[in-house]
PDB file of N, CA and C in Angstrom:
ATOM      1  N   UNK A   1       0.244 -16.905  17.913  1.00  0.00           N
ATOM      2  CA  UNK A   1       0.778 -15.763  17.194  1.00  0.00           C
ATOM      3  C   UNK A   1      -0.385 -15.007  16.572  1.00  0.00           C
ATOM      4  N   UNK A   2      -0.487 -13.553  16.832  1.00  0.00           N
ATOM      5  CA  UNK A   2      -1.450 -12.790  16.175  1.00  0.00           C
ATOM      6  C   UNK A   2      -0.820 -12.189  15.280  1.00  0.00           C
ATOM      7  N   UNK A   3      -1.450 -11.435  14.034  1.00  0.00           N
ATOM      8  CA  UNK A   3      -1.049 -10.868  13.076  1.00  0.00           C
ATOM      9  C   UNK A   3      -1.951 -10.265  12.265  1.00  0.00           C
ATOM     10  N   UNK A   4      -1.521  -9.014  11.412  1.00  0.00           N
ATOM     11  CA  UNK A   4      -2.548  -7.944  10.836  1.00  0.00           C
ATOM     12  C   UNK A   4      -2.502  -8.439   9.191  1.00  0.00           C
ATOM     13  N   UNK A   5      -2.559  -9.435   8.901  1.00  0.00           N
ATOM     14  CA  UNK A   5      -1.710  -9.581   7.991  1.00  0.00           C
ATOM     15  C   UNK A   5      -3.054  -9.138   6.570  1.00  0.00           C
ATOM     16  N   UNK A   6      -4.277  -9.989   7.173  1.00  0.00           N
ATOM     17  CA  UNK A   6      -5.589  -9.988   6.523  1.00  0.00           C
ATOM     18  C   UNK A   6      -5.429  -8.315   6.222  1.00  0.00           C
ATOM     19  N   UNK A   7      -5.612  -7.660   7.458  1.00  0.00           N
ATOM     20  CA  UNK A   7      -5.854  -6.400   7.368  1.00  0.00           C
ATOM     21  C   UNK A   7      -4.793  -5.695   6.313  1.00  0.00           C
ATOM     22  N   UNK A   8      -3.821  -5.951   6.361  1.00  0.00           N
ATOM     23  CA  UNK A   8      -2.865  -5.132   5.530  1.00  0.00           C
ATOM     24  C   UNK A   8      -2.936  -5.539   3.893  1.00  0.00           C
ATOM     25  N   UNK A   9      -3.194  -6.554   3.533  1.00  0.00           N
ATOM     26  CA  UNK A   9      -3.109  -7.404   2.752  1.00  0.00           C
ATOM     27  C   UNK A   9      -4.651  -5.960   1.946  1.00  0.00           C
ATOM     28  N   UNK A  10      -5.571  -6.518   2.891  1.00  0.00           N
ATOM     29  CA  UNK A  10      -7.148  -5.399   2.276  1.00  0.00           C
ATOM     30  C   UNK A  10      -6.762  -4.083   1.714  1.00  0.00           C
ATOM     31  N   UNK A  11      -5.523  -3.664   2.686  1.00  0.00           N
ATOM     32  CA  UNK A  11      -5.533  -2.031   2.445  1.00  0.00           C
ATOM     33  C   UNK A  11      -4.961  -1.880   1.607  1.00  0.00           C
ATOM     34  N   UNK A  12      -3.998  -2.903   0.850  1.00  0.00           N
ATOM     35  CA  UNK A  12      -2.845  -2.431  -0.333  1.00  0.00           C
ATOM     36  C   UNK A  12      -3.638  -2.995  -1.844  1.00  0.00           C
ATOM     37  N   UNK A  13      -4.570  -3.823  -1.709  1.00  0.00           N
ATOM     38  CA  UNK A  13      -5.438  -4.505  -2.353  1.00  0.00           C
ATOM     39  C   UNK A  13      -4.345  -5.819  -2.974  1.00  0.00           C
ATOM     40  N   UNK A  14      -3.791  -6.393  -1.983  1.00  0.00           N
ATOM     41  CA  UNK A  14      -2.797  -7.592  -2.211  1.00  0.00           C
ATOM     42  C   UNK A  14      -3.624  -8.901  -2.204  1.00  0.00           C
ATOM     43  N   UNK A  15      -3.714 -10.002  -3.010  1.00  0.00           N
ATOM     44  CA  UNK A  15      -4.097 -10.905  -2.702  1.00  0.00           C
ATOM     45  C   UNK A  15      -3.484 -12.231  -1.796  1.00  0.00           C
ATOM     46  N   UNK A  16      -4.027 -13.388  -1.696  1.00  0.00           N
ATOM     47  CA  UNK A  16      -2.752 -13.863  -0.826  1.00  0.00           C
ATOM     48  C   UNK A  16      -2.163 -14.130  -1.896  1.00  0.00           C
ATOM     49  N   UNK A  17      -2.760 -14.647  -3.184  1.00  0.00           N
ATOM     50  CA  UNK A  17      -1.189 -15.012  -4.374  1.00  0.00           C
ATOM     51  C   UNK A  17      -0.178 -14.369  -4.256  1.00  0.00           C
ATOM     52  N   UNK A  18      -0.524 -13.075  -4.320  1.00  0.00           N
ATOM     53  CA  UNK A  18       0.350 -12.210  -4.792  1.00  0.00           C
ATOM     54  C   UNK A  18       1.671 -12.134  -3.570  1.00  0.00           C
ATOM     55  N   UNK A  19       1.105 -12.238  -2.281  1.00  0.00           N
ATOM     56  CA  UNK A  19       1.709 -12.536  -1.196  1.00  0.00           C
ATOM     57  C   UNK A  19       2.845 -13.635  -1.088  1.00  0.00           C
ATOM     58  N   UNK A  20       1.964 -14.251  -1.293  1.00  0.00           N
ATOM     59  CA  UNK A  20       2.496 -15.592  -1.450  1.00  0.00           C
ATOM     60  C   UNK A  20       3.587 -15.958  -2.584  1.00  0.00           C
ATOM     61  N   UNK A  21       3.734 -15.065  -3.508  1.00  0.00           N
ATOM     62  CA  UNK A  21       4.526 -14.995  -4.298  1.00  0.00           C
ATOM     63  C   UNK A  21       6.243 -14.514  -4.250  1.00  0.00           C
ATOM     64  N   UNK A  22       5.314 -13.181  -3.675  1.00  0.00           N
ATOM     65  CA  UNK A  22       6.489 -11.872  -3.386  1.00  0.00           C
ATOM     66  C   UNK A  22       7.660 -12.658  -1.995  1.00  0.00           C
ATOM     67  N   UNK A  23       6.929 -13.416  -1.363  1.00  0.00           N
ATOM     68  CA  UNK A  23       7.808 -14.178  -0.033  1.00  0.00           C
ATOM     69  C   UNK A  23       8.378 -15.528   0.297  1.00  0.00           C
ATOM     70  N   UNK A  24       7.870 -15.860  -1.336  1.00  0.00           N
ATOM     71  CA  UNK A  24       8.664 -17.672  -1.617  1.00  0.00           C
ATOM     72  C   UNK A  24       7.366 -18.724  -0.959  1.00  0.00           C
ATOM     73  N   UNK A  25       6.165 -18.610  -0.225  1.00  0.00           N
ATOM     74  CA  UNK A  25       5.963 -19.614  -0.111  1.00  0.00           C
ATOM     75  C   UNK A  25       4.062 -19.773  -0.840  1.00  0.00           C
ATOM     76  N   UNK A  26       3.716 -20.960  -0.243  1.00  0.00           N
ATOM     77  CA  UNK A  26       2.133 -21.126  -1.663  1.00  0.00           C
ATOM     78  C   UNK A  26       1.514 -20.243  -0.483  1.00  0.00           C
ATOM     79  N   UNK A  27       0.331 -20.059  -1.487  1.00  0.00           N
ATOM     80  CA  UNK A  27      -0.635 -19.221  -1.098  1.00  0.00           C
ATOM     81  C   UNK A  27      -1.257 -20.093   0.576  1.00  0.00           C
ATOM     82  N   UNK A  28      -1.292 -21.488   0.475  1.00  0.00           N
ATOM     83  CA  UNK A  28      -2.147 -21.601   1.333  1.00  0.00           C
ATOM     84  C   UNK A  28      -1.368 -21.584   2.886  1.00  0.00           C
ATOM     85  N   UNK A  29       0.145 -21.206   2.646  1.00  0.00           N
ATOM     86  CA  UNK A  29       0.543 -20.799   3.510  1.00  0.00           C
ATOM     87  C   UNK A  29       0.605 -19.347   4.475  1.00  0.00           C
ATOM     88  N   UNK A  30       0.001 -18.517   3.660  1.00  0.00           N
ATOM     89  CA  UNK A  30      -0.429 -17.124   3.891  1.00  0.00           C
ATOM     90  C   UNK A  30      -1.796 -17.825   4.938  1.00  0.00           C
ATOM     91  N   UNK A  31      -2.720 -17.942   3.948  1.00  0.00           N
ATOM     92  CA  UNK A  31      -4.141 -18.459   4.812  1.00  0.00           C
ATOM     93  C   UNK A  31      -4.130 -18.775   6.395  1.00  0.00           C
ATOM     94  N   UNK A  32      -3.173 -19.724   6.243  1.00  0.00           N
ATOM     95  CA  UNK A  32      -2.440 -20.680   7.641  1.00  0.00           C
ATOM     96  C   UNK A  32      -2.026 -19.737   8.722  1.00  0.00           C
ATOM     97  N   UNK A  33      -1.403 -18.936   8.548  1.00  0.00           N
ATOM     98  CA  UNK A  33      -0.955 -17.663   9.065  1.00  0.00           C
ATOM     99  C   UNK A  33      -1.382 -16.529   9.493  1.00  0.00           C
ATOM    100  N   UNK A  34      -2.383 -16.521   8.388  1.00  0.00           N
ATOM    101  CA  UNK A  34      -3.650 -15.712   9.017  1.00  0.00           C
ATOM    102  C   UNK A  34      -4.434 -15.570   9.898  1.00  0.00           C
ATOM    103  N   UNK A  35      -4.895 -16.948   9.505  1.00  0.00           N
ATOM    104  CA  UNK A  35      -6.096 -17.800  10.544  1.00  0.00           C
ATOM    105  C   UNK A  35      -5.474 -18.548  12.329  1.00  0.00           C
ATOM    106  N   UNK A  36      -3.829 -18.233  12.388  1.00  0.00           N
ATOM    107  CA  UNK A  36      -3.513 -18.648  13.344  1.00  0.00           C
ATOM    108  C   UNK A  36      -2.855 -19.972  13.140  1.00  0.00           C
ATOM    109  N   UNK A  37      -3.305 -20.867  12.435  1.00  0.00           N
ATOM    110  CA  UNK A  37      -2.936 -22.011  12.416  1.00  0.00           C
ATOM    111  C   UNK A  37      -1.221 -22.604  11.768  1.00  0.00           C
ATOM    112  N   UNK A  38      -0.935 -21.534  11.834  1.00  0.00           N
ATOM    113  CA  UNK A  38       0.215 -21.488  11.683  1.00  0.00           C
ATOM    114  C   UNK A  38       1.392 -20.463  11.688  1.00  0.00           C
ATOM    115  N   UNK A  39       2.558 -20.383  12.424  1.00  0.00           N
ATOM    116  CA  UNK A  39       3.094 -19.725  13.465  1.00  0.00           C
ATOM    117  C   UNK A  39       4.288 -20.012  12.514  1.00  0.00           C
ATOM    118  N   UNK A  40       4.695 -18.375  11.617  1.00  0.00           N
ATOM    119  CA  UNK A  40       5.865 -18.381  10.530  1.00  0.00           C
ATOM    120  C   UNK A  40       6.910 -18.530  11.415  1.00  0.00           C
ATOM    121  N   UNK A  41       8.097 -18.387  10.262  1.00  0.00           N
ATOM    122  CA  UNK A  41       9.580 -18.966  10.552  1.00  0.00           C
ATOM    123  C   UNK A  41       9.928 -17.393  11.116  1.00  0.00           C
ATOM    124  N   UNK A  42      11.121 -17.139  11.603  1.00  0.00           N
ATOM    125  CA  UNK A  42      11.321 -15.485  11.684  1.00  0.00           C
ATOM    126  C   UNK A  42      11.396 -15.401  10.682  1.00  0.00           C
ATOM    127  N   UNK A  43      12.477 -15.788   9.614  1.00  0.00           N
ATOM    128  CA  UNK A  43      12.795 -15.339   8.199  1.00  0.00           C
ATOM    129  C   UNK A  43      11.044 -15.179   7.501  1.00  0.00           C
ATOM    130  N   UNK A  44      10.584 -15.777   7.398  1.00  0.00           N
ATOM    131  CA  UNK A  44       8.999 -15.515   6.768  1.00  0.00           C
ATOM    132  C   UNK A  44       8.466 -14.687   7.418  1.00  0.00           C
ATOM    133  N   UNK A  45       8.674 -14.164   8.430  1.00  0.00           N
ATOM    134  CA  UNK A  45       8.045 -13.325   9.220  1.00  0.00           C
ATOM    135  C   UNK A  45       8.665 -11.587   9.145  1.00  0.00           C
ATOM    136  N   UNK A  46      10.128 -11.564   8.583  1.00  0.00           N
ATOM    137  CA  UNK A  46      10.845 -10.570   8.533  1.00  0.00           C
ATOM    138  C   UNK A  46      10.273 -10.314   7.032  1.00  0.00           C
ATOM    139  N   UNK A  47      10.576 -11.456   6.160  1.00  0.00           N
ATOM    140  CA  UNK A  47      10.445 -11.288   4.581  1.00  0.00           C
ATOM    141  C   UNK A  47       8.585 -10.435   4.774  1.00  0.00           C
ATOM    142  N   UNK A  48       7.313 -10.794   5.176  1.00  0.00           N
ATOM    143  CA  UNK A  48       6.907 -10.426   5.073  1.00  0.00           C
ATOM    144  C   UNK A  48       5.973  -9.137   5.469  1.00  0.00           C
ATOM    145  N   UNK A  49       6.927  -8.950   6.379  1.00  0.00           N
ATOM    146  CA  UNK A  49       6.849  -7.078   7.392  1.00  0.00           C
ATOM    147  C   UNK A  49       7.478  -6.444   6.343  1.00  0.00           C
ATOM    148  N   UNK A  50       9.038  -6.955   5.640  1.00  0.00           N
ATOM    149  CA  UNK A  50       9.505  -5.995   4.573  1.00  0.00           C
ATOM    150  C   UNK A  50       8.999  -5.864   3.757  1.00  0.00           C
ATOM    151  N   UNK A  51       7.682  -6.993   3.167  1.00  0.00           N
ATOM    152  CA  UNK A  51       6.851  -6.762   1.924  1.00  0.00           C
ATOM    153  C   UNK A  51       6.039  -5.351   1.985  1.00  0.00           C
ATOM    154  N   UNK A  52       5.387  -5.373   3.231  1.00  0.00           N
ATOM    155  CA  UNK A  52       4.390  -4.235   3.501  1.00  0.00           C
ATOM    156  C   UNK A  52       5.078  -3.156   4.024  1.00  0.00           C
ATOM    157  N   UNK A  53       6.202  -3.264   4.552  1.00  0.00           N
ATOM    158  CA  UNK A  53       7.114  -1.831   4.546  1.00  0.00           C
ATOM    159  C   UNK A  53       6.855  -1.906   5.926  1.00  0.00           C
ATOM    160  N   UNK A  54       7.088  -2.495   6.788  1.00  0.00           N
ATOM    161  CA  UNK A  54       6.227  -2.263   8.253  1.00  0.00           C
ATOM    162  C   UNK A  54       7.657  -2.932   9.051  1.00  0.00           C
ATOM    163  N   UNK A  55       7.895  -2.349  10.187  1.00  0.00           N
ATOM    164  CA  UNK A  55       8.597  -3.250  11.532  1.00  0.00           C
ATOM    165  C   UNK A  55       7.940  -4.644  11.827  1.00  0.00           C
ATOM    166  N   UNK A  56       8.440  -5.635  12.049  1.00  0.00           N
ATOM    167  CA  UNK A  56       8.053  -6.825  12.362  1.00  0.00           C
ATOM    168  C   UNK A  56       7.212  -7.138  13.681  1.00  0.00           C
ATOM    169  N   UNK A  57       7.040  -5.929  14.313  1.00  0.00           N
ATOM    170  CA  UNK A  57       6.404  -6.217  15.559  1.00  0.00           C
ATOM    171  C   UNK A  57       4.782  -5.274  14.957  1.00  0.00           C
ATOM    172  N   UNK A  58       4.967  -4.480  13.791  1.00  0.00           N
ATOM    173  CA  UNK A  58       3.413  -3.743  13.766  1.00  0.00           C
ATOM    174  C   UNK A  58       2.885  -4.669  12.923  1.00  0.00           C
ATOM    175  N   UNK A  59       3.564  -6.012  12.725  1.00  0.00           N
ATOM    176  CA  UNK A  59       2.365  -7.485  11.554  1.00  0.00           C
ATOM    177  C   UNK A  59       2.371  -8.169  12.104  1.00  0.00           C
ATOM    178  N   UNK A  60       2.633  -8.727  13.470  1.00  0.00           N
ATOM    179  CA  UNK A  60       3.020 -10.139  14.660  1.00  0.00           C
ATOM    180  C   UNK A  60       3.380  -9.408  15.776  1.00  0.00           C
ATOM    181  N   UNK A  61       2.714 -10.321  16.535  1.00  0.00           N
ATOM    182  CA  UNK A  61       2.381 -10.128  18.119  1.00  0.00           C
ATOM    183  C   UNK A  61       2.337 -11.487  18.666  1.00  0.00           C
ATOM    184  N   UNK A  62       2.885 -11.562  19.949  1.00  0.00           N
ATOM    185  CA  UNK A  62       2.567 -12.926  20.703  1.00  0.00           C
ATOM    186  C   UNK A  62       0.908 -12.567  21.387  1.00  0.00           C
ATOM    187  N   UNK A  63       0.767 -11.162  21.671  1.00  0.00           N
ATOM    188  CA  UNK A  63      -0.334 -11.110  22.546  1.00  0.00           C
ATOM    189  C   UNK A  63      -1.508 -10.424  21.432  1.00  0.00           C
ATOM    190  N   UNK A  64      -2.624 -10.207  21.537  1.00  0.00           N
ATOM    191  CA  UNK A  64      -3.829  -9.929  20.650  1.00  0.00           C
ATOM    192  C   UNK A  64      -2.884  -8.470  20.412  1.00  0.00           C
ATOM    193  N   UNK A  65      -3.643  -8.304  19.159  1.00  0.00           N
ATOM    194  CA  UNK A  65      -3.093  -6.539  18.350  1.00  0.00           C
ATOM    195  C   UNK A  65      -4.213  -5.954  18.641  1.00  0.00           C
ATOM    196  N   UNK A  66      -3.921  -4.623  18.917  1.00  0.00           N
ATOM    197  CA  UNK A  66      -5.434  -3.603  19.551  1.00  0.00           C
ATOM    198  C   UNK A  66      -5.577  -3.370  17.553  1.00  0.00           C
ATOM    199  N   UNK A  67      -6.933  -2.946  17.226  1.00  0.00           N
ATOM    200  CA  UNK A  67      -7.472  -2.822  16.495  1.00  0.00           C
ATOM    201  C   UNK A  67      -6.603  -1.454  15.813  1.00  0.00           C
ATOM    202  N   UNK A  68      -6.514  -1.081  14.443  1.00  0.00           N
ATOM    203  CA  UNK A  68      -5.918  -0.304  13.508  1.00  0.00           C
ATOM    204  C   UNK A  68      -6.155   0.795  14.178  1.00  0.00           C
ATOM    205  N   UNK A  69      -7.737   1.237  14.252  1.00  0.00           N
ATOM    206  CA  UNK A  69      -8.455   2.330  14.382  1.00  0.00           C
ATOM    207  C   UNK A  69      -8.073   2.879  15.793  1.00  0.00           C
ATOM    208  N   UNK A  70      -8.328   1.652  16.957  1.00  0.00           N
ATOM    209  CA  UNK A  70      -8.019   2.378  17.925  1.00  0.00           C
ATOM    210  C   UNK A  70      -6.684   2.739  18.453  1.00  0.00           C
ATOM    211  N   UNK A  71      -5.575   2.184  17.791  1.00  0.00           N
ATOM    212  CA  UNK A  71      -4.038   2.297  17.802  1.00  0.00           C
ATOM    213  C   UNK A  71      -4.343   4.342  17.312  1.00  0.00           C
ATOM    214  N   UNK A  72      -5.094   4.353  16.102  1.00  0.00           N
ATOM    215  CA  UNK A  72      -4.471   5.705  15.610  1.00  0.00           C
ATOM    216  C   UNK A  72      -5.270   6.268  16.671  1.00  0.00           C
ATOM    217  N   UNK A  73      -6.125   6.531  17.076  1.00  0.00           N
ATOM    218  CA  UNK A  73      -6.845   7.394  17.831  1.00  0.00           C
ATOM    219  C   UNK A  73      -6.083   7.224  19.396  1.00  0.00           C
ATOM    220  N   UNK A  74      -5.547   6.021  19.809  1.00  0.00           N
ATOM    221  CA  UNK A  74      -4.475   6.721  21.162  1.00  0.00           C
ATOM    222  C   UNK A  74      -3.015   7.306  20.700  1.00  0.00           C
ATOM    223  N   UNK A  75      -2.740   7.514  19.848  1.00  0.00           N
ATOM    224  CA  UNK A  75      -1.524   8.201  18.847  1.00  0.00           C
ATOM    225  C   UNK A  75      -2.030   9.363  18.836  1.00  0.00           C
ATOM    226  N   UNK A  76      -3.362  10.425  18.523  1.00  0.00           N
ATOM    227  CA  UNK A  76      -3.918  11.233  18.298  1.00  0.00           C
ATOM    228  C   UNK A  76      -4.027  12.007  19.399  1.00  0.00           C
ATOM    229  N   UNK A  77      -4.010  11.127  20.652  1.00  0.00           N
ATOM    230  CA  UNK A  77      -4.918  12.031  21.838  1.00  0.00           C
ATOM    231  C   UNK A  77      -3.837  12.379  22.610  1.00  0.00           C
TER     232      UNK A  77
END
């Protein structure tokens, strides 16, 4: 499972506490999730696309996520 989660987390200036708070589970379960090593529930996975306001498919992917930057720039062209 891939996921933007690091990335989104940077842009809102969220920590994982705070993450980890807002979605019921410990922080070092964010980490886990991050890093791959662990592959959320759907419900954890819905709860935390609704945290960041996002569709559940633009924070998780089965296949690699193309990079932020180059997503907006083929949107652009």
């Amino acid at each position: 499972m891939h996921d933007r989660i690091a990335v989104l987390r940077a842009d809102r200036g969220v920590s994982r506490k705070e993450l980890a708070e807002a979605v019921g589970v410990h922080p070092q379960t964010i980490g886990y999730v991050e890093r791959g090593e662990y592959s959320p529930s759907l419900a954890l996975a819905l709860r935390i696309a609704r945290f960041f306001d996002l569709p559940v498919e633009a924070v998780f992917s089965l296949d690699p996520l193309p990079s932020l930057s180059s997503e907006l720039l083929r949107r652009t062209s």
